[in-house]
Protein backbone atom coordinates (compact mmCIF):
# COMPACT_ATOMS: atom_id res chain seq x y z
CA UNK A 1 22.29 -0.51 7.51
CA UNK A 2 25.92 -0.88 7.89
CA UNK A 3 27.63 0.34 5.40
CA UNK A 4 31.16 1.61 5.14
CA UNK A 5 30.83 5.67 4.50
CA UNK A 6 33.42 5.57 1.63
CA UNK A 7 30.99 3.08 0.18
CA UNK A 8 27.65 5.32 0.83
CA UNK A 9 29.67 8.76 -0.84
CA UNK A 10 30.39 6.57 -3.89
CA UNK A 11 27.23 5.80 -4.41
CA UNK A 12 25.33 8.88 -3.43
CA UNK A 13 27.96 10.01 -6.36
CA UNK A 14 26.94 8.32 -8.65
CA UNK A 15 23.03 9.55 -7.60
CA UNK A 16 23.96 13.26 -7.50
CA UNK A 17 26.59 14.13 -10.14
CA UNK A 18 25.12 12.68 -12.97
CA UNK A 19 23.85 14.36 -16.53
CA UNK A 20 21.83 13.89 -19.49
CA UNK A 21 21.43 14.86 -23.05
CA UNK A 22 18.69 13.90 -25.02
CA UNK A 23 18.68 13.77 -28.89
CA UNK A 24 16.59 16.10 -30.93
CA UNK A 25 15.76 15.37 -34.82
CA UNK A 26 19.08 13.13 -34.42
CA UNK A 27 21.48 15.51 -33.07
CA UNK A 28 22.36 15.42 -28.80
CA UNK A 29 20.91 18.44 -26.63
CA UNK A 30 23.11 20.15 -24.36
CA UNK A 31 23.63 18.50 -20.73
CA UNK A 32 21.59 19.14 -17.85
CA UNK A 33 20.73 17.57 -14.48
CA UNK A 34 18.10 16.06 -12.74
CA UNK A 35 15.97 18.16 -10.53
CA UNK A 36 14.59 14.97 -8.72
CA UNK A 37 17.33 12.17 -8.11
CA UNK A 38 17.29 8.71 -9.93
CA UNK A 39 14.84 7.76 -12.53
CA UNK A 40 12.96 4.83 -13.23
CA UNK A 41 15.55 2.84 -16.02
CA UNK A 42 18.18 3.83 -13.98
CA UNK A 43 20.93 0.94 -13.84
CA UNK A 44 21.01 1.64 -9.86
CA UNK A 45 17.56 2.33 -9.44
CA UNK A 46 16.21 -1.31 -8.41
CA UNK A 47 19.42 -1.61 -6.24
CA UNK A 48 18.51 1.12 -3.98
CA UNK A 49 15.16 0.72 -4.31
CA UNK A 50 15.69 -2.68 -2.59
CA UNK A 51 17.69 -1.00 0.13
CA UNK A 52 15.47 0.89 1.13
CA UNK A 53 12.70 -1.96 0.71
CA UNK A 54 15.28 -3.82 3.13
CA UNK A 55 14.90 -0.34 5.62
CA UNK A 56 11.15 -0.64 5.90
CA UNK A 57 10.65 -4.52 6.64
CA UNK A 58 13.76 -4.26 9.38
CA UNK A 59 11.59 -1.12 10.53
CA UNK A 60 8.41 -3.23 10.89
CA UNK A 61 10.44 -6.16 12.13
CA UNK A 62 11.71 -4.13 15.01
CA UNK A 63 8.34 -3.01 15.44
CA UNK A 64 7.18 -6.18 15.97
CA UNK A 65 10.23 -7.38 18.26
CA UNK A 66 9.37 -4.96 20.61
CA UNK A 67 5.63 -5.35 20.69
CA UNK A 68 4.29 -1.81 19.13
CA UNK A 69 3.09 -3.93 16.51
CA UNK A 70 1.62 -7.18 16.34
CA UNK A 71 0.45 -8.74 12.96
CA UNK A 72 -1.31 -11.56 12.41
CA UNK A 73 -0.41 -15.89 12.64
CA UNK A 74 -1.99 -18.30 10.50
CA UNK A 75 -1.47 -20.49 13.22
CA UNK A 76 -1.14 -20.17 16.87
CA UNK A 77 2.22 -21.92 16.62
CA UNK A 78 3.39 -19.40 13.88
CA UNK A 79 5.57 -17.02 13.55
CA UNK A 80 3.45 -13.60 13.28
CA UNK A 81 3.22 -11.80 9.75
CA UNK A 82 3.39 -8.25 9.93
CA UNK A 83 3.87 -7.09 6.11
CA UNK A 84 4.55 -8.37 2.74
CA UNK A 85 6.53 -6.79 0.13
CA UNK A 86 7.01 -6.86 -3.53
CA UNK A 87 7.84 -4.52 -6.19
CA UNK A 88 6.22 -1.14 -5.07
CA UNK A 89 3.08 -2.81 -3.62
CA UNK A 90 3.08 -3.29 0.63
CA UNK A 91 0.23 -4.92 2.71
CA UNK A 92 0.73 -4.38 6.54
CA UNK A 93 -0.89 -6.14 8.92
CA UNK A 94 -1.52 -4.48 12.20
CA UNK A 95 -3.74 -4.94 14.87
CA UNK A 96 -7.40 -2.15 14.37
CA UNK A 97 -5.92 0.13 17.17
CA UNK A 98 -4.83 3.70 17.28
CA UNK A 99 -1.73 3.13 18.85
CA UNK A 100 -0.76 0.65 16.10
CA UNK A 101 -1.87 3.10 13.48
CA UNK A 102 0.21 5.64 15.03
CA UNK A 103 3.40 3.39 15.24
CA UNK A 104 2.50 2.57 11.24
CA UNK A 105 2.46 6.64 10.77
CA UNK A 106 5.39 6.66 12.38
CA UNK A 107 7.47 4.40 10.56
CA UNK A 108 5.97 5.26 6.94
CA UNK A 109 7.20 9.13 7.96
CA UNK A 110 10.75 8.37 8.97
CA UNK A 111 10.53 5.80 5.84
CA UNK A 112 9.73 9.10 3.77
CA UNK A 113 12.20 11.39 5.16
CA UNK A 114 14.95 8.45 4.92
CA UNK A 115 14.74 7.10 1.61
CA UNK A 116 13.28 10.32 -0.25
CA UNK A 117 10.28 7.97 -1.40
CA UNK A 118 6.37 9.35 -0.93
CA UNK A 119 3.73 7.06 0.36
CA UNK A 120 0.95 7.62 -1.44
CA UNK A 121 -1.93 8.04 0.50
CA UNK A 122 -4.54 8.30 -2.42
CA UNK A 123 -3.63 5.13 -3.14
CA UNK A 124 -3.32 2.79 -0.01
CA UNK A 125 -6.56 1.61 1.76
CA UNK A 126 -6.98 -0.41 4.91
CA UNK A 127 -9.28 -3.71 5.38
CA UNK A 128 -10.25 -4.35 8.79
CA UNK A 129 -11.79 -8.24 10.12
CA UNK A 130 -15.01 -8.88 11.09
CA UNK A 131 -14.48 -8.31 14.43
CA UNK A 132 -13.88 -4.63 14.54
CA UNK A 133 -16.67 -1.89 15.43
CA UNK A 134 -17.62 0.31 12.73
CA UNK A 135 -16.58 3.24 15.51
CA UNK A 136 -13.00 1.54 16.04
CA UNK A 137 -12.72 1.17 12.34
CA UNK A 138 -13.67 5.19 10.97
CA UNK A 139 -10.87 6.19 13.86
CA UNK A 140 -8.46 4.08 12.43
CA UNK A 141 -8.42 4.89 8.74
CA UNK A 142 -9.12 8.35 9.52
CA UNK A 143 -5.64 8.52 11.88
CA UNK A 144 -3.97 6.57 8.92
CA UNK A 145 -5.49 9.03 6.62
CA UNK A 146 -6.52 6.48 4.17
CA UNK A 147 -9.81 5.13 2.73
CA UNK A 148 -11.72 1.83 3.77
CA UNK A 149 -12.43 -0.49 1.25
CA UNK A 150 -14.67 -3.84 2.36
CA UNK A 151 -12.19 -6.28 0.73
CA UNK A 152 -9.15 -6.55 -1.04
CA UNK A 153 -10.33 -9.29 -4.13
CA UNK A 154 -6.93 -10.28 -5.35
CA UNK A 155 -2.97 -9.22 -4.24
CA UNK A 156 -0.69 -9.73 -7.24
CA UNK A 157 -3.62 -11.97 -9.03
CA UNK A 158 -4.21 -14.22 -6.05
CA UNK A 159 -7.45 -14.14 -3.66
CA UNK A 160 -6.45 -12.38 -0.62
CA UNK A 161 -9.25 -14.29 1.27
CA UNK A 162 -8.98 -18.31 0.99
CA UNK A 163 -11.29 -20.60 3.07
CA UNK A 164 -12.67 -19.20 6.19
């Protein structure tokens, strides 16, 4: 993403030299490390969590630049929407095709082996439109790996389907 090297050792640091002691019936336990990088409640936890948040849309924005993927307008004069992100929760929208699941694989991997994060498979689903053949959508979710679900009822407490 740009950053100055010097910058990116600091940091990583910060991430990989740090200890903890925990207190026991009031008194401190010895120090140990971490066997699995930052913790949730980590002061830089949301920071880098956002970076690599940042990584993944630019990696679905370039995606969509160069036509691999194609998400969806509202409008025929809009811009296209290919994902929306908050917190830890990600919708993608992709057009029902193996080659657009495979360029979704794609990115979620190098995603994985970049930021050190694990999609979770067991817990992502796919929705496909109406117009999409029960044939085209069991190939689809199977090369994603994830399950079908009919509809999605509500994204962060709102409908996901509104009107037509």
């Amino acid at each position: 993403m740009g950053f100055d090297m010097d910058w990116v050792q600091r940091v990583m640091t910060c991430v990989t030299t740090v200890t903890f002691a925990v207190l026991i019936n009031g008194s401190p336990s010895p120090e140990f490390r971490p066997s699995r990088g930052l913790r949730q409640g980590d002061s830089l936890s949301p920071y880098l969590f956002l970076l690599c948040a940042e990584a993944l849309s630019n990696m679905l924005r370039r995606a969509v630049e160069y036509q691999a993927l194609h998400g969806i307008r509202v409008t025929a004069a809009a811009s296209a929407i290919s994902h929306l992100l908050f917190a830890d929760d990600s919708i993608f929208f992709v057009r029902a095709t193996i080659q657009e699941a495979d360029v979704v694989n794609d990115i979620l991997r190098r995603y994985e082996a970049t930021s050190g994060q694990l999609v979770s498979l067991e817990k992502t689903t796919v929705v496909f439109s109406k117009g999409v053949t029960s044939s085209q959508r069991e190939a689809v979710a199977a090369r994603l790996g994830v399950e079908e679900v009919a509809e999605h009822a509500r994204y962060l407490g709102f409908p996901m389907v509104v009107g037509r």
